[in-house]
N, C-alpha and C. Protein backbone atom coordinates (compact mmCIF):
# COMPACT_ATOMS: atom_id res chain seq x y z
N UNK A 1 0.84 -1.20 0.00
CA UNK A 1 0.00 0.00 0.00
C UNK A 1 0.88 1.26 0.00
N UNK A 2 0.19 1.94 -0.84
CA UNK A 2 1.42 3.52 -0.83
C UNK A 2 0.98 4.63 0.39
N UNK A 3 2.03 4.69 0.89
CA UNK A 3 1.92 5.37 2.19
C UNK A 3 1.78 7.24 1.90
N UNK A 4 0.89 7.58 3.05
CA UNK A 4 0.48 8.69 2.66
C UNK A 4 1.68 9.75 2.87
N UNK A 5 1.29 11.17 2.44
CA UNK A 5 2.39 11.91 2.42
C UNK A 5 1.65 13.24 1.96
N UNK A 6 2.58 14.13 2.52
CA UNK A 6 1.93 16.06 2.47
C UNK A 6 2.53 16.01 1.16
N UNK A 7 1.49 16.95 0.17
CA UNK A 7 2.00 17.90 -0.56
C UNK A 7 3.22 18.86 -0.56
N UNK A 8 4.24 18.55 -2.11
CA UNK A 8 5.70 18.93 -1.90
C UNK A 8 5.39 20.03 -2.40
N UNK A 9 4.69 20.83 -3.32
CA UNK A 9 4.74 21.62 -4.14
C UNK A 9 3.20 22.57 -3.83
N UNK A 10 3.94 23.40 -3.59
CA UNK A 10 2.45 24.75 -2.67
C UNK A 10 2.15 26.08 -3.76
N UNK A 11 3.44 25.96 -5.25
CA UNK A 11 3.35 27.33 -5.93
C UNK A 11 2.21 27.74 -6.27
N UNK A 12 0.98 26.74 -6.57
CA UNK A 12 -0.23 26.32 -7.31
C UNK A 12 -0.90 27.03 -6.23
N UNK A 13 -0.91 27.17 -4.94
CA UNK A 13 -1.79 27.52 -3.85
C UNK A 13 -2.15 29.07 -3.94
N UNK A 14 -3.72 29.85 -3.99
CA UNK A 14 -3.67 31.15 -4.04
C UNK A 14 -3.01 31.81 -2.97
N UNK A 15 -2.67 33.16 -2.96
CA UNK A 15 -2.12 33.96 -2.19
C UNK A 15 -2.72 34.21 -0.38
N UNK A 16 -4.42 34.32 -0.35
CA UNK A 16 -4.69 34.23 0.68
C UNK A 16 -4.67 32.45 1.59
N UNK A 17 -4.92 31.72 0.68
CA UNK A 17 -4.73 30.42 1.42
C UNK A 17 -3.50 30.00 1.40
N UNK A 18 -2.57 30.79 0.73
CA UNK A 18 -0.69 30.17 1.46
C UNK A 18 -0.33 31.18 2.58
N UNK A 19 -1.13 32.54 2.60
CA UNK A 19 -1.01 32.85 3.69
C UNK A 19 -1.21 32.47 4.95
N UNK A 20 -2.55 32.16 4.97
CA UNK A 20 -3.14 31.33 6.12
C UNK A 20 -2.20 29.99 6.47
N UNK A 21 -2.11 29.25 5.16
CA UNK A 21 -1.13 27.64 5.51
C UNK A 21 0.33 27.78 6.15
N UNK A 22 0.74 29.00 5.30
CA UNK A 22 1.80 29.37 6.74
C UNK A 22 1.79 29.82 8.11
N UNK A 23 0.46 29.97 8.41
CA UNK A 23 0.58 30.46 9.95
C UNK A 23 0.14 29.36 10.50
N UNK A 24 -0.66 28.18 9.93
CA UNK A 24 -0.75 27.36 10.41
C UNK A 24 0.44 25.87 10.81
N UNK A 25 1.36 25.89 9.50
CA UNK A 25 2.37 25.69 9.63
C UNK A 25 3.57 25.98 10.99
N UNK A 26 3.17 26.78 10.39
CA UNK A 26 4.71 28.07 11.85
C UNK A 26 3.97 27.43 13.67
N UNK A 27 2.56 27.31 13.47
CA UNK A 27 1.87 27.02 14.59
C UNK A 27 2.27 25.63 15.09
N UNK A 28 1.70 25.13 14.55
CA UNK A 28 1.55 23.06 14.35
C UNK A 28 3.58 22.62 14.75
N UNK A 29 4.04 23.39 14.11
CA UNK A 29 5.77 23.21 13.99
C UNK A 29 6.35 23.54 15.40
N UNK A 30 5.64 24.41 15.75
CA UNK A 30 6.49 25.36 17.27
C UNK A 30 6.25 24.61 18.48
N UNK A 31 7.27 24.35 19.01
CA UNK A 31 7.56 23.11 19.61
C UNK A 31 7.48 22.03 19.63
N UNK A 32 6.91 21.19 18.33
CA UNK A 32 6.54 19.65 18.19
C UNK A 32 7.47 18.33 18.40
N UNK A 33 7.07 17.83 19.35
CA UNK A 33 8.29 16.79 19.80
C UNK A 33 8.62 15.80 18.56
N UNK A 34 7.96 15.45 17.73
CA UNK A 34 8.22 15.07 16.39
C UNK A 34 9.32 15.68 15.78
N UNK A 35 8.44 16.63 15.07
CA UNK A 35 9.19 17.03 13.60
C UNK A 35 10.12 18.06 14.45
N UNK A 36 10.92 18.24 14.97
CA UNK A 36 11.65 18.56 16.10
C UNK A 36 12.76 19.90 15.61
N UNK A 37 13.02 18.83 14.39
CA UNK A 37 14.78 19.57 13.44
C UNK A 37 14.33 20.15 11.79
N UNK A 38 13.15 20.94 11.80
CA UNK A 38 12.76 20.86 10.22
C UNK A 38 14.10 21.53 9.52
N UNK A 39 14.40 21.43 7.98
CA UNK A 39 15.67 21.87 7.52
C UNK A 39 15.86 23.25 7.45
N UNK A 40 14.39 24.04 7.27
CA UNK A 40 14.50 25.43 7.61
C UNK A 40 13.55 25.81 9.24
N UNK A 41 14.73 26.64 9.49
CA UNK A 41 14.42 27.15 11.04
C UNK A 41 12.92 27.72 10.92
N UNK A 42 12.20 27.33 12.14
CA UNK A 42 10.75 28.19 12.34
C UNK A 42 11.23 29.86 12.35
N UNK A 43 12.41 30.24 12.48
CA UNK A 43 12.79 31.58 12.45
C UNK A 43 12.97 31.90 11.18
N UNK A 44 13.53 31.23 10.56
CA UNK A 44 13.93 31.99 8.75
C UNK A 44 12.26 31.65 8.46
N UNK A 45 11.47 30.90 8.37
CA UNK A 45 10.10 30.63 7.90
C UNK A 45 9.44 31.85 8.18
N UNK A 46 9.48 32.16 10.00
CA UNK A 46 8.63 33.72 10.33
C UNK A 46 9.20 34.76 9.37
N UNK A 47 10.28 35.11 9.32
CA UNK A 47 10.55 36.19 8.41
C UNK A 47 10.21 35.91 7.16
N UNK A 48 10.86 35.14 6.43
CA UNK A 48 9.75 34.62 4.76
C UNK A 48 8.54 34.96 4.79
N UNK A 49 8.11 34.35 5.98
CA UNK A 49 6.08 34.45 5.58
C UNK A 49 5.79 35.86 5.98
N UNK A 50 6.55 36.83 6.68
CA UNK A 50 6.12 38.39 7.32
C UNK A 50 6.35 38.91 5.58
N UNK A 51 7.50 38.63 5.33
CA UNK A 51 8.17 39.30 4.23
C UNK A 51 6.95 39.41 2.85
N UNK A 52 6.88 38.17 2.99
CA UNK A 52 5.64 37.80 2.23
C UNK A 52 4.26 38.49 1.82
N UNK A 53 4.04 38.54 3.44
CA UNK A 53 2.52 39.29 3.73
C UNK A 53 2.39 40.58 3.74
N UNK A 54 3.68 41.10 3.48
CA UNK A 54 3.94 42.38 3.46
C UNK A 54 3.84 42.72 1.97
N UNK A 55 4.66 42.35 1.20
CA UNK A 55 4.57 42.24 -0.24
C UNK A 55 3.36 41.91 -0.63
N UNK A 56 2.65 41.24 -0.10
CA UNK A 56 1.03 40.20 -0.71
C UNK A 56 0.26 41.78 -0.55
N UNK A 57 0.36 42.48 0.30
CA UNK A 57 -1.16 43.28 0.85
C UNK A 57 -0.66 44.41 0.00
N UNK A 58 0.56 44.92 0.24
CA UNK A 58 0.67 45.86 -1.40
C UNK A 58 0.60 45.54 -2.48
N UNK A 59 0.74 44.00 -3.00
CA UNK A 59 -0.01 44.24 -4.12
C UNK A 59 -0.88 43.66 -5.12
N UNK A 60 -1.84 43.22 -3.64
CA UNK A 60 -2.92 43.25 -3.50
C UNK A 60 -4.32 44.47 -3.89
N UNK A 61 -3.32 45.62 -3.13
CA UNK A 61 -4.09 46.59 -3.37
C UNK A 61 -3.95 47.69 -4.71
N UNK A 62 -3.44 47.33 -5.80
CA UNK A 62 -3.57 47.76 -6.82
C UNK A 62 -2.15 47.85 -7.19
N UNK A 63 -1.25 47.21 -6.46
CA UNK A 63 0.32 47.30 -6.35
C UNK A 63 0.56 47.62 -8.15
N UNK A 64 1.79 47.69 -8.57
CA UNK A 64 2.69 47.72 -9.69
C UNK A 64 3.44 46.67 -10.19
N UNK A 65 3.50 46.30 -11.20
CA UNK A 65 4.17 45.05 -11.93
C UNK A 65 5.64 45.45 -11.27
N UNK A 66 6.35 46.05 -10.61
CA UNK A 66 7.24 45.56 -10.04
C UNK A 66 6.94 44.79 -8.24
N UNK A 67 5.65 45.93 -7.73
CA UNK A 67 5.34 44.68 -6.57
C UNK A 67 4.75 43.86 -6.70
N UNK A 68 4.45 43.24 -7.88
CA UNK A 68 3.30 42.43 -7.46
C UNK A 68 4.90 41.22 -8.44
N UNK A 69 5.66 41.61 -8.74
CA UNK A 69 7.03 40.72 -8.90
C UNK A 69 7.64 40.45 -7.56
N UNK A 70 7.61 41.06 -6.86
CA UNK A 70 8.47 41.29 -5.79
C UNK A 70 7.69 40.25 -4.82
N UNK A 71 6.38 40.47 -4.98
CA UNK A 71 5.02 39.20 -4.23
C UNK A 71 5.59 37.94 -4.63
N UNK A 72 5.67 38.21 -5.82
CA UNK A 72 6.03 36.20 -6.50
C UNK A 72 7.28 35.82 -6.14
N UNK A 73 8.51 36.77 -6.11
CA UNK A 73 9.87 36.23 -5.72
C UNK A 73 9.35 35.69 -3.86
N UNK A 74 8.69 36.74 -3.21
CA UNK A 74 9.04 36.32 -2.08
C UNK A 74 7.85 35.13 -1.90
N UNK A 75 7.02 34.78 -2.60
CA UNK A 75 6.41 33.40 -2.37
C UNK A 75 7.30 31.99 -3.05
N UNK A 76 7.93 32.26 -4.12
CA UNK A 76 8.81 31.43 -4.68
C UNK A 76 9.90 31.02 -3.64
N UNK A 77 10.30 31.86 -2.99
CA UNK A 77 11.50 31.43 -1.42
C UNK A 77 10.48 30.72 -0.77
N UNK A 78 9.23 30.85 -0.55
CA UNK A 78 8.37 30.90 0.58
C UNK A 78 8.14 29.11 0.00
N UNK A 79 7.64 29.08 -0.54
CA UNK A 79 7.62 27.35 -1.53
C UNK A 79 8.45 26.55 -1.49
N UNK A 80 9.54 27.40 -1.99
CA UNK A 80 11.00 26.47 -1.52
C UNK A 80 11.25 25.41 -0.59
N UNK A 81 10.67 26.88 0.63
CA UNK A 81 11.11 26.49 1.95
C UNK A 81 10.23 25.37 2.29
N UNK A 82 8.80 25.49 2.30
CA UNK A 82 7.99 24.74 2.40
C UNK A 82 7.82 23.00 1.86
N UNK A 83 8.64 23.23 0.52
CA UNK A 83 9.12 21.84 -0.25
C UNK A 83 10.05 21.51 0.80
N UNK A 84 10.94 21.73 1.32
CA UNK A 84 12.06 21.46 2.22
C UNK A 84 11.72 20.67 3.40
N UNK A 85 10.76 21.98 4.00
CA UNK A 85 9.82 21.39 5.16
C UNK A 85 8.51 19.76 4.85
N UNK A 86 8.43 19.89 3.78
CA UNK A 86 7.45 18.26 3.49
C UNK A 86 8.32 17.34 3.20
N UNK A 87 9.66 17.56 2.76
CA UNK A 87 10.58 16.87 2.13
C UNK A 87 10.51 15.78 3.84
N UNK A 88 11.18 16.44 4.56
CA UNK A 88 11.54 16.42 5.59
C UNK A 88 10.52 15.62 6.87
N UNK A 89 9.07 16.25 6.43
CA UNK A 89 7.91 15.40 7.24
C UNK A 89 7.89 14.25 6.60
N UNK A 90 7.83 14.27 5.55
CA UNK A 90 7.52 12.90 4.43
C UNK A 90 8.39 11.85 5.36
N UNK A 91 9.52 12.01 5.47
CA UNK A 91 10.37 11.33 5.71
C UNK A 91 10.61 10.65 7.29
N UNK A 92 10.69 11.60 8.45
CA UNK A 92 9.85 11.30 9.85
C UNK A 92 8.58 10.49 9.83
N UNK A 93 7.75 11.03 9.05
CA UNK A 93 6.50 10.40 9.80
C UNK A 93 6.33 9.42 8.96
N UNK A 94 6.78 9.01 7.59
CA UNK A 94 7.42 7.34 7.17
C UNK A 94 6.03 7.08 7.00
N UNK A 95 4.47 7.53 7.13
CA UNK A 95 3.53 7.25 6.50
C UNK A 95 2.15 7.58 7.86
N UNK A 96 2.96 8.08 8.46
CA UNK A 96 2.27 8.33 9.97
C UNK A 96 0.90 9.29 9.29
N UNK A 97 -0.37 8.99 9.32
CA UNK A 97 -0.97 9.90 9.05
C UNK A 97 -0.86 11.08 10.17
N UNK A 98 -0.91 10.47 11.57
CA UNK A 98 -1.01 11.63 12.55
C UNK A 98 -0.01 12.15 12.40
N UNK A 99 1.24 12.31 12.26
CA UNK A 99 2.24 12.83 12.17
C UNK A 99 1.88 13.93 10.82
N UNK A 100 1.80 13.27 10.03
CA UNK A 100 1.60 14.13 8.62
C UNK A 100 0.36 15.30 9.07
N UNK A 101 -0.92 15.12 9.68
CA UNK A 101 -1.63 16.17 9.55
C UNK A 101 -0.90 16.85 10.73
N UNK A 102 0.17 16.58 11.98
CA UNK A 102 0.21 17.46 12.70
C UNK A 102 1.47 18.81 12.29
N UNK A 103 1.61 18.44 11.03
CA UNK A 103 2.53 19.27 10.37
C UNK A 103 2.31 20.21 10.27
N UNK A 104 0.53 20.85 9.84
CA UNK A 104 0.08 21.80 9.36
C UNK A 104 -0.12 21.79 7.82
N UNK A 105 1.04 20.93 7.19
CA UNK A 105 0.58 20.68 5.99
C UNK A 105 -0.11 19.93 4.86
N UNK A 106 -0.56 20.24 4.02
CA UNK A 106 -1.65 19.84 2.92
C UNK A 106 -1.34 18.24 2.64
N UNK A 107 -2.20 17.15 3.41
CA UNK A 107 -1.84 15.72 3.23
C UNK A 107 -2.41 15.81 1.15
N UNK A 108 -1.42 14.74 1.08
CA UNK A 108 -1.69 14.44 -0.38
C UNK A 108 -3.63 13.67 -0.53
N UNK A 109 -3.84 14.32 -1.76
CA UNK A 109 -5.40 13.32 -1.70
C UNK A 109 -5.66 12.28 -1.81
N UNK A 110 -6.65 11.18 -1.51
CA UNK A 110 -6.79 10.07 -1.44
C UNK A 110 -7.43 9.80 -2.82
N UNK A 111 -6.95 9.04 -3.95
CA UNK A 111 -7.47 8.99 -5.15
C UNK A 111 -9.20 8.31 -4.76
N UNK A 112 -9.85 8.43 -5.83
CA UNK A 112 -11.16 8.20 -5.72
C UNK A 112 -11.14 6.69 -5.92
N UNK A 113 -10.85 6.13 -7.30
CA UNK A 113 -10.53 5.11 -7.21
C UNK A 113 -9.58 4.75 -8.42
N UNK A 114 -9.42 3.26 -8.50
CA UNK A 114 -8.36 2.90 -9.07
C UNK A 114 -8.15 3.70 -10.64
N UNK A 115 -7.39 4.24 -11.48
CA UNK A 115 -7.84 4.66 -12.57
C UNK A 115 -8.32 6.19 -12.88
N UNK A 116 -8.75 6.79 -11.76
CA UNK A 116 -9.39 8.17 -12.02
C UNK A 116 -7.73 8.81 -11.63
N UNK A 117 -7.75 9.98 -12.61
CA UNK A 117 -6.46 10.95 -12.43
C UNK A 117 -6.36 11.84 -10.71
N UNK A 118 -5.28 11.87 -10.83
CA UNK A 118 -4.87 12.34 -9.28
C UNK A 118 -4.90 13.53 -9.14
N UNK A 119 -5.18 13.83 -7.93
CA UNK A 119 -5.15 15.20 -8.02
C UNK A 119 -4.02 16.73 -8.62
N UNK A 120 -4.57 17.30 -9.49
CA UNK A 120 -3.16 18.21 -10.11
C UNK A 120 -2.32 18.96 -8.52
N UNK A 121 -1.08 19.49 -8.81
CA UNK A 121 -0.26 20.21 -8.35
C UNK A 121 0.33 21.24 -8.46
N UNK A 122 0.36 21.03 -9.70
CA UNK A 122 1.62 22.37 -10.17
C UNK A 122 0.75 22.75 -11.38
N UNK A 123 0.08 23.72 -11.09
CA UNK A 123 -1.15 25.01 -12.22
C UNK A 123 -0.65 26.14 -11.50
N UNK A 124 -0.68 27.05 -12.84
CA UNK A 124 -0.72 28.39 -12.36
C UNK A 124 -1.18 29.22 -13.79
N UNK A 125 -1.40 30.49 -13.52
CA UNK A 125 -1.29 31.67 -14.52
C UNK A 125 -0.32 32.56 -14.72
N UNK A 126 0.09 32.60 -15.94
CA UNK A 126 0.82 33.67 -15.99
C UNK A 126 0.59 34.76 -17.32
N UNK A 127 1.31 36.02 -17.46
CA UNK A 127 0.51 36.83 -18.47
C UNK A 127 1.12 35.85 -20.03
N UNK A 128 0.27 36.58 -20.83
CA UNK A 128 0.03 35.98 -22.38
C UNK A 128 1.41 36.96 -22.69
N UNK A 129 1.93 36.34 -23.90
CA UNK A 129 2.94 37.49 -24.73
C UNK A 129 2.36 38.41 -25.52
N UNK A 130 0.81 38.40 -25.73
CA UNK A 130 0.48 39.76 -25.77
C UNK A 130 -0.47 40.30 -24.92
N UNK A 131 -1.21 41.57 -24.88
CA UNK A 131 -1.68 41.95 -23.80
C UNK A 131 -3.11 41.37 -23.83
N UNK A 132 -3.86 41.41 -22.69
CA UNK A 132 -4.84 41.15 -22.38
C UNK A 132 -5.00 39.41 -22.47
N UNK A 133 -3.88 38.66 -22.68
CA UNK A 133 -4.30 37.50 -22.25
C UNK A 133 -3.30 37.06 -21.11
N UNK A 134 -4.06 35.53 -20.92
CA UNK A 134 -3.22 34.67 -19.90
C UNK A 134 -3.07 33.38 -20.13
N UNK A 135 -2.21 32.96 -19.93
CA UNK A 135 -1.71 31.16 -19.84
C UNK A 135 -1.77 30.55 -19.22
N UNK A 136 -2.92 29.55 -19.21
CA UNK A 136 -2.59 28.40 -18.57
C UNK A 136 -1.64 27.33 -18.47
N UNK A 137 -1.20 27.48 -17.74
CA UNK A 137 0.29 27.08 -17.08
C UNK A 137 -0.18 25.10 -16.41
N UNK A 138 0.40 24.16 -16.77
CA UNK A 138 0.35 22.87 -15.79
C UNK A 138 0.91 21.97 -15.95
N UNK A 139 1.57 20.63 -15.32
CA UNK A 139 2.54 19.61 -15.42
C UNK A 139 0.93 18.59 -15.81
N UNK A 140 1.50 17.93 -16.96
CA UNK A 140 0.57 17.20 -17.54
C UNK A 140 0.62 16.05 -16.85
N UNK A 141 -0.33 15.15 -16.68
CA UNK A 141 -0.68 14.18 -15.84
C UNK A 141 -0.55 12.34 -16.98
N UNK A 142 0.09 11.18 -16.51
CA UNK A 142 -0.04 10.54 -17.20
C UNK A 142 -1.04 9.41 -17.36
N UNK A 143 -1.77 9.80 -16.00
CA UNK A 143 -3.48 8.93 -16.16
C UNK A 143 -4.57 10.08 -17.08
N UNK A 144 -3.82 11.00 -17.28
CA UNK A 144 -5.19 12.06 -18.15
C UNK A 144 -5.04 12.21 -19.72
N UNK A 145 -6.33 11.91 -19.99
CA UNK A 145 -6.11 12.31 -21.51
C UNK A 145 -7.07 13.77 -22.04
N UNK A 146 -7.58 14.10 -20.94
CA UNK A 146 -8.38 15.52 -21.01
C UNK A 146 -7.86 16.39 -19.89
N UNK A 147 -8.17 17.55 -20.04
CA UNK A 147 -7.78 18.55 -18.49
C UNK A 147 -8.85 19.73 -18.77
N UNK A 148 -9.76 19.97 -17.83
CA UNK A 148 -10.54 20.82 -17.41
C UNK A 148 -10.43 21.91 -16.99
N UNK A 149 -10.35 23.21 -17.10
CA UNK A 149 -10.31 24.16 -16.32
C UNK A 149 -11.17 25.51 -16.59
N UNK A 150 -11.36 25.93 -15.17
CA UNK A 150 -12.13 26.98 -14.90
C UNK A 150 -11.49 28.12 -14.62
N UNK A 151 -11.82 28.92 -14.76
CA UNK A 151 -11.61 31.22 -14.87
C UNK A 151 -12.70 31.72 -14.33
N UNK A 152 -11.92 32.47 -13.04
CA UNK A 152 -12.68 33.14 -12.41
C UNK A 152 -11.96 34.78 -12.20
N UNK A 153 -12.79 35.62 -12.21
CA UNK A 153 -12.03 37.06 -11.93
C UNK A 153 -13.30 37.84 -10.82
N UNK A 154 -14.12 37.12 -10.12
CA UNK A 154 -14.77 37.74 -8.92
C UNK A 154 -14.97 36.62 -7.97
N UNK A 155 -15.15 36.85 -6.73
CA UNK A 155 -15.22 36.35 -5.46
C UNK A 155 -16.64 36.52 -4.30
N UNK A 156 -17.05 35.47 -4.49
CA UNK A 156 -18.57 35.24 -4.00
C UNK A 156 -18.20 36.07 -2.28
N UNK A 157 -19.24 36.13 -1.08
CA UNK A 157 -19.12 36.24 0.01
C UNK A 157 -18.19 35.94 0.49
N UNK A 158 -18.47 34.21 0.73
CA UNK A 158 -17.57 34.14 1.43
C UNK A 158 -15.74 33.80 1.07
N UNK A 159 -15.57 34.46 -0.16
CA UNK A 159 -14.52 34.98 -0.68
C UNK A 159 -13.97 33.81 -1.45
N UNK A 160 -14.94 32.53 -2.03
CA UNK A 160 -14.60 31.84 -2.81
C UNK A 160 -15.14 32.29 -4.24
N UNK A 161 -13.94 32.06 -5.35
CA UNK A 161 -14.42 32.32 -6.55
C UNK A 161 -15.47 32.41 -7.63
N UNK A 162 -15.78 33.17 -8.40
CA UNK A 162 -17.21 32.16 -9.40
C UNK A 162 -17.10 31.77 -9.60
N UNK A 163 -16.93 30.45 -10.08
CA UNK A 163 -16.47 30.28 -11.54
C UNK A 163 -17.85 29.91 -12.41
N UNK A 164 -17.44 30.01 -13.86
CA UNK A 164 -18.14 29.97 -14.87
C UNK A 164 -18.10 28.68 -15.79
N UNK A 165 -17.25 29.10 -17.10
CA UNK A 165 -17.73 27.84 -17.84
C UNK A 165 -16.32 27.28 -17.95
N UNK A 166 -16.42 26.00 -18.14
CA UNK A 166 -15.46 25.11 -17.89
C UNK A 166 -14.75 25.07 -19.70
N UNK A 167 -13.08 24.65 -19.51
CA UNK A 167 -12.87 25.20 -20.93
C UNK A 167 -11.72 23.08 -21.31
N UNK A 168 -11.67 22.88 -22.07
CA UNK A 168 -11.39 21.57 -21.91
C UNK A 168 -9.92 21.51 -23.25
N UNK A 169 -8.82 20.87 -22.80
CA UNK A 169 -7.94 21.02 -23.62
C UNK A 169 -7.38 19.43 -23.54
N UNK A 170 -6.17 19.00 -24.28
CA UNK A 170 -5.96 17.21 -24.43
C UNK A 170 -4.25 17.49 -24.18
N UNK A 171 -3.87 19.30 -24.05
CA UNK A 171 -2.27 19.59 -23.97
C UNK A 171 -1.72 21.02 -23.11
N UNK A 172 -0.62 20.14 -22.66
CA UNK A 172 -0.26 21.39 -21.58
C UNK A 172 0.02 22.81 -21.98
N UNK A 173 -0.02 22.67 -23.22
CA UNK A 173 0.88 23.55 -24.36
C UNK A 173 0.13 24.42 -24.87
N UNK A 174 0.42 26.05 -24.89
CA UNK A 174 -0.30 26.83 -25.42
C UNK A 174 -1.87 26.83 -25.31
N UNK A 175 -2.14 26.70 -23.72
CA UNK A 175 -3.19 27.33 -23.57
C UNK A 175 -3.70 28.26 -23.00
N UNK A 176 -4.59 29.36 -23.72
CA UNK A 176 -4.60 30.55 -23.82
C UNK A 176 -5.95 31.41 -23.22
N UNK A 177 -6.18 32.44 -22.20
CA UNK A 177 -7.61 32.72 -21.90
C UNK A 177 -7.20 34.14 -22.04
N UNK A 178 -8.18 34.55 -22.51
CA UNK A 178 -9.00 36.32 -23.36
C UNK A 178 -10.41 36.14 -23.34
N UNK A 179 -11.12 37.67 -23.35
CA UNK A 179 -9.65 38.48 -23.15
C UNK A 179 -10.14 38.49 -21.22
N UNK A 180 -8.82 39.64 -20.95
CA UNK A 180 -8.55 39.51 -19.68
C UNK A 180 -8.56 41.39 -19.24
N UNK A 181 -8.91 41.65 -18.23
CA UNK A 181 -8.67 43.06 -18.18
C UNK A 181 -7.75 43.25 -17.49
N UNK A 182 -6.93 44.41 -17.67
CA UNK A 182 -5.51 45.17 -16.64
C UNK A 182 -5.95 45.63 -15.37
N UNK A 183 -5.30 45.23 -14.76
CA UNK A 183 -5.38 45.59 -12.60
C UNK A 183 -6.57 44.45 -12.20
N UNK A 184 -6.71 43.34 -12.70
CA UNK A 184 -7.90 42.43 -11.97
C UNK A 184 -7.03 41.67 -11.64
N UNK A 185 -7.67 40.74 -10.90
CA UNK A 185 -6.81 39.41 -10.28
C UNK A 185 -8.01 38.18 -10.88
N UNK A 186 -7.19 37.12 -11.40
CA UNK A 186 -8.23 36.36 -12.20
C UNK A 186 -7.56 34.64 -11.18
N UNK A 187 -8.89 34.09 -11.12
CA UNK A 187 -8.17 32.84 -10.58
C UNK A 187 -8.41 31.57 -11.58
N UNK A 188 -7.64 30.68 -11.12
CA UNK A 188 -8.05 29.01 -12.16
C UNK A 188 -7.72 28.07 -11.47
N UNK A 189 -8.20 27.23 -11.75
CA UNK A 189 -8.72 25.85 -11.22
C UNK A 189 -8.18 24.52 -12.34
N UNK A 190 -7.76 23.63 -12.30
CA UNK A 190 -7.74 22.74 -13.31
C UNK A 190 -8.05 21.37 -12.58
N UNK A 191 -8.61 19.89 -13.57
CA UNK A 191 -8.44 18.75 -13.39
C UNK A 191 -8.47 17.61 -14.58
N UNK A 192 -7.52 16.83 -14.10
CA UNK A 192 -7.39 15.49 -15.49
C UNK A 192 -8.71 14.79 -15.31
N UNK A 193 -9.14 14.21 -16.52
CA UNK A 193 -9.84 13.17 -16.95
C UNK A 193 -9.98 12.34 -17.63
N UNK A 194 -10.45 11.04 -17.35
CA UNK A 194 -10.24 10.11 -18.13
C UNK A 194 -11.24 9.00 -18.27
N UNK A 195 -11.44 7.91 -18.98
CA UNK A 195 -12.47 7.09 -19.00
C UNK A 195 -12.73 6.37 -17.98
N UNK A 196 -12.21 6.91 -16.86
CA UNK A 196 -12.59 6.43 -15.51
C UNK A 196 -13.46 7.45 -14.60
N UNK A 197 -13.10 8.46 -15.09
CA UNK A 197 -13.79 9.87 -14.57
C UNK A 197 -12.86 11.14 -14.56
N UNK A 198 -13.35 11.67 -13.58
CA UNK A 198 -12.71 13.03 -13.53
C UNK A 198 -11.94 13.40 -11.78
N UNK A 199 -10.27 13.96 -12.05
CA UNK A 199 -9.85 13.91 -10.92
C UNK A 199 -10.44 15.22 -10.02
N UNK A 200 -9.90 15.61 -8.95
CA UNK A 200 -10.14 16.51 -8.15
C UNK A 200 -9.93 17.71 -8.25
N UNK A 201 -10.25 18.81 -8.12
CA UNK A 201 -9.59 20.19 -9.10
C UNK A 201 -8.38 20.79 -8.19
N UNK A 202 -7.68 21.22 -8.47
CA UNK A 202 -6.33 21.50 -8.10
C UNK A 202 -6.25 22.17 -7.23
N UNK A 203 -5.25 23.04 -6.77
CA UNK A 203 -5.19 24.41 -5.79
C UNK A 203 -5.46 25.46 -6.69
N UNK A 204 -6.13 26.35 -6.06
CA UNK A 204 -6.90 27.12 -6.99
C UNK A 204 -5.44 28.51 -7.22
N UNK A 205 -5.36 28.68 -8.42
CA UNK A 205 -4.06 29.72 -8.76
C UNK A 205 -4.37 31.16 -9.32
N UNK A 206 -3.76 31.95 -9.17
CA UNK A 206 -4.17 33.53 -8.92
C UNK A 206 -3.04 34.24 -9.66
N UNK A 207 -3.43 34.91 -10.68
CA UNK A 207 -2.89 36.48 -10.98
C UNK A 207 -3.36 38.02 -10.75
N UNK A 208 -2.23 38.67 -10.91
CA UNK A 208 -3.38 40.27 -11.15
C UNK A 208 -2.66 40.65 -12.08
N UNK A 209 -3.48 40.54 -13.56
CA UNK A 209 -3.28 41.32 -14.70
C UNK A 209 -2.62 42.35 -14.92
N UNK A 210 -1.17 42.53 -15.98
CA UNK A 210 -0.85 43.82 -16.40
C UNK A 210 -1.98 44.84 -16.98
C-alpha cells in the first residue's frame, strides 16, 4: 500500500490560502516533539512568511508590476522552503498519518478510485505574450487524456471564486484565456480526466493582470 504523504509543491496555492497555511504551519511546527529539526528554522520561515505578507497586501491593493514581482519572488522562497519542510515530514512520519496532519501541511489526496487521475499540483497563470491575455500554465498528468479548467475574476461572500464555464484542452501547451482586463486578479482551477472519470480540481491559482 502507498503510504500517505503532504504535498511537496504549494506554488499552485492562491495567495490568501498560502497565507493562512503558513501560519498554520509556523503554529503546528512550534515546539513539536516530532518534527523537532525541520531543515529550515521556524525563524527563517517567520521572516519569509512576514516578508511575504507584506509584499502580498501591497499588491494586492492595486500594487505595480514591479510589486506584485516582488510578491512572486518572495512566495517562490516561501515554496521552496515549504518543499524542504514536506521533504523532511515525508520522511519522519514514514507514512504516519497523525504525524503528517500534525505538520500543518496539505496531506496528499486520497485517489477516488483505481484509474481516475490524481489530483493536479503544479497550475498556475501567468501573463500571455500579448496583452490582455493569460496562460494556462500545468505539469501534464499521465493517467489524463483531457484537463478541465475553470476562470474566475470575482469572489462570491464568502470569498470563494465564481467560476463559470469550464474550458477543456488534451495539452499542456499553449493554452490561452482572453480576453482579460488590466489591474484584476483572475483565478483558475484545473483537473485530469479520463475514461474512468474526472480527478479533483487542483489548488486554486491567482494572478493580477498587467
Amino acid at each position: 500500500m502507498r503510504k500517505k504523504k503532504v504535498v511537496l509543491d504549494y506554488t499552485g496555492v492562491n495567495d490568501d490560502e498560502f497565507n493562512t497555511l503558513l501560519g498554520k504551519v509556523i503554529d503546528c511546527l512550534t515546539g513539536h516533539a516530532v518534527l523537532s529539526t525541520p531543515p529550515v528554522t521556524l525563524a527563517d520561515l517567520k521572516t519569509q512568511a512576514d516578508d511575504f505578507a507584506t509584499k502580498w497586501q501591497r499588491a494586492s491593493r492595486g500594487g505595480s508590476i514591479l510589486e506584485i514581482a516582488e510578491k512572486n519572488d518572495a512566495k517562490g522562497i516561501l515554496a521552496a522552503s515549504l518543499k524542504e519542510i514536506a521533504f523532511y515530514v515525508n520522511k519522519v512520519a514514514d507514512g504516519s498519518r497523525a504525524i503528517l496532519l500534525s505538520s500543518g501541511l496539505i496531506l496528499e489526496a486520497d485517489p477516488k478510485s483505481a484509474g481516475i487521475p490524481e489530483m493536479m499540483t503544479e497550475a498556475s497563470l501567468v501573463d500571455g505574450r500579448q496583452r490582455n491575455q493569460l496562460l494556462i500554465k500545468f505539469k501534464p498528468l499521465r493517467s489524463a487524456i483531457m484537463y478541465e479548467y475553470q476562470v474566475a475574476n470575482a469572489l462570491e461572500g464568502e470569498g470563494e471564486p465564481i467560476w463559470g464555464d469550464s474550458y477543456e484542452t488534451s495539452t499542456s501547451f499553449g493554452n490561452v484565456f482572453s480576453p482579460v482586463f488590466p489591474g484584476q486578479i483572475y483565478y483558475m482551477r484545473i483537473r485530469g480526466r479520463n475514461k474512468k472519470g474526472v480527478g479533483d480540481w487542483s489548488a486554486v491559482a491567482s494572478i493580477r493582470t498587467r
